[in-house]
Protein backbone atom coordinates (compact mmCIF):
# COMPACT_ATOMS: atom_id res chain seq x y z
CA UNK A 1 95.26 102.56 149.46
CA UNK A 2 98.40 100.71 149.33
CA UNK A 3 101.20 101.08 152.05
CA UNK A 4 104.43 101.98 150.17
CA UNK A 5 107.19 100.36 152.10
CA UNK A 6 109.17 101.56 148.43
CA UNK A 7 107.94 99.15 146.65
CA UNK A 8 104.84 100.83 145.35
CA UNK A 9 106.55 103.95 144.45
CA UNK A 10 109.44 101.44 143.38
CA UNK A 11 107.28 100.02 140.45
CA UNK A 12 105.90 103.16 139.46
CA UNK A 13 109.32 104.91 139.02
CA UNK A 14 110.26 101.95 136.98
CA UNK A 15 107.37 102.00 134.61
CA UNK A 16 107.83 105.90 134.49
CA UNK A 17 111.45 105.71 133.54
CA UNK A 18 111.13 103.22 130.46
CA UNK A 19 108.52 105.34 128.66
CA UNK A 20 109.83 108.63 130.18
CA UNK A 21 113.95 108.64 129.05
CA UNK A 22 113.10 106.63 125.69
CA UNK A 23 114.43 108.26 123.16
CA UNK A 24 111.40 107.46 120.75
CA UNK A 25 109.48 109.74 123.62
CA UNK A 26 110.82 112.59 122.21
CA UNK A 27 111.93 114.30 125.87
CA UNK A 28 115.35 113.44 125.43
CA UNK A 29 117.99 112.50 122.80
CA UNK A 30 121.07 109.75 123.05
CA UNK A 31 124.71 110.82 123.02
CA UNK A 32 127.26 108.93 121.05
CA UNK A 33 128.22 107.31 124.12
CA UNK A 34 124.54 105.99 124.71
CA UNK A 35 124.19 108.69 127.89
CA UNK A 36 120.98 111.02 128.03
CA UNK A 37 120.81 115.00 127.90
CA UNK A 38 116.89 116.92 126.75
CA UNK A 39 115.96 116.94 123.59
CA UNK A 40 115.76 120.36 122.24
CA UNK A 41 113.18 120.19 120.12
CA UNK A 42 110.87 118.62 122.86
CA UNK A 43 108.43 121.14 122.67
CA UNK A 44 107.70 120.02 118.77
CA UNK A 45 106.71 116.68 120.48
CA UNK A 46 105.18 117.82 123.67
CA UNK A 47 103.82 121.22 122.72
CA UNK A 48 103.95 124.05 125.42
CA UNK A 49 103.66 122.01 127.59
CA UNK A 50 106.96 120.31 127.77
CA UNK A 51 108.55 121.80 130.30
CA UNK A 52 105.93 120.82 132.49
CA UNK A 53 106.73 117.15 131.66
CA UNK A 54 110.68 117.95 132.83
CA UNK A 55 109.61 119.45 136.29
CA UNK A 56 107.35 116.60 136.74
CA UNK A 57 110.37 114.63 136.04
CA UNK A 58 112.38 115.98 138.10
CA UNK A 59 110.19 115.43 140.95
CA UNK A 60 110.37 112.01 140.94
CA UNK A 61 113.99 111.69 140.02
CA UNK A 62 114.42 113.25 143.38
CA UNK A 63 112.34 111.71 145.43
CA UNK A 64 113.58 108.15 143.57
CA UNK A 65 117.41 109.45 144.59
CA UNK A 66 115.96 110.52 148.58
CA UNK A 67 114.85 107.04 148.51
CA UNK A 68 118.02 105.65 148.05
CA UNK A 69 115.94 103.84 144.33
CA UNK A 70 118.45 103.21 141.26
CA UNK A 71 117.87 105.44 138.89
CA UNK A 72 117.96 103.88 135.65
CA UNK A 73 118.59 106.60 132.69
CA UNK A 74 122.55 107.76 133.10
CA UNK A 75 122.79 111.13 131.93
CA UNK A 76 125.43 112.97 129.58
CA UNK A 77 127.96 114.35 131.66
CA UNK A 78 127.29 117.66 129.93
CA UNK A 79 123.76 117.98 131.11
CA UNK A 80 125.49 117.33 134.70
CA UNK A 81 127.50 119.78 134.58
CA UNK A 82 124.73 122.19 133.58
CA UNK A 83 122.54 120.93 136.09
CA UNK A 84 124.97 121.07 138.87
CA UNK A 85 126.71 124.89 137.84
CA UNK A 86 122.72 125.82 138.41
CA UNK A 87 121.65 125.93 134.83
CA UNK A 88 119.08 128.73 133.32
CA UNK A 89 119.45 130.76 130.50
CA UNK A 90 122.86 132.26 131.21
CA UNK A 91 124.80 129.22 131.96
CA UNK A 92 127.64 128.61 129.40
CA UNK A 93 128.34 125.86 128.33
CA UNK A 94 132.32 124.92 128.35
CA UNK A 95 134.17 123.38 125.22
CA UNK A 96 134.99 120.71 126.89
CA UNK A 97 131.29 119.68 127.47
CA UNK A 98 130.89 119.25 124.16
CA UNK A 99 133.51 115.97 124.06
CA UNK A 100 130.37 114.08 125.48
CA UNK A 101 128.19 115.29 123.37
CA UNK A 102 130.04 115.10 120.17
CA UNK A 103 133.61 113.93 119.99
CA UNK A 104 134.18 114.36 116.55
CA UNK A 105 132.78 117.84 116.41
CA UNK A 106 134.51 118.63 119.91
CA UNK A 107 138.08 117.83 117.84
């Protein structure tokens, strides 16, 4: 086996992130702005097991962001926010999250 001095783990984040946050995969949808936030109708492309895809994701985001590794997909500040007020089925969302999502529909 290989010795990861972060490049091994480097490369495979890399590879990972250009199929994973592609739009076309069908895990996550583009903003107006260009920024990232989950597709809601993943599970249409992924089947039940969708959400098993996002944990694995979210995985390696954090171990890319412990290893100090650019992350490459920037994500809607609305999914932040959701993220960081600890998400789950009762979060609300706030108006003024939907300005990144959708300007015109946030007027």
């Amino acid at each position: 086996p290989g010795v990861d001095a972060g490049g091994l783990f480097k490369e495979f984040w890399t590879e990972l992130a250009k199929a994973a946050f592609a739009p076309s995969m069908g895990l996550f949808k583009c903003a107006t702005d260009g920024s990232l936030y989950p597709h809601p109708d993943s599970d249409l492309t992924h089947g039940h097991s969708h959400l098993q895809v996002f944990h694995f994701l979210g995985r390696v985001l954090g171990k890319a962001i412990i290893e100090g590794i650019t992350i490459s997909p920037q994500f809607n500040p609305a999914f932040l926010a959701f993220i960081a007020r600890g998400g789950g089925y009762n979060h609300l969302n706030l108006l003024e999250d939907l300005k990144s999502l959708d300007p015109d529909l946030h007027k």
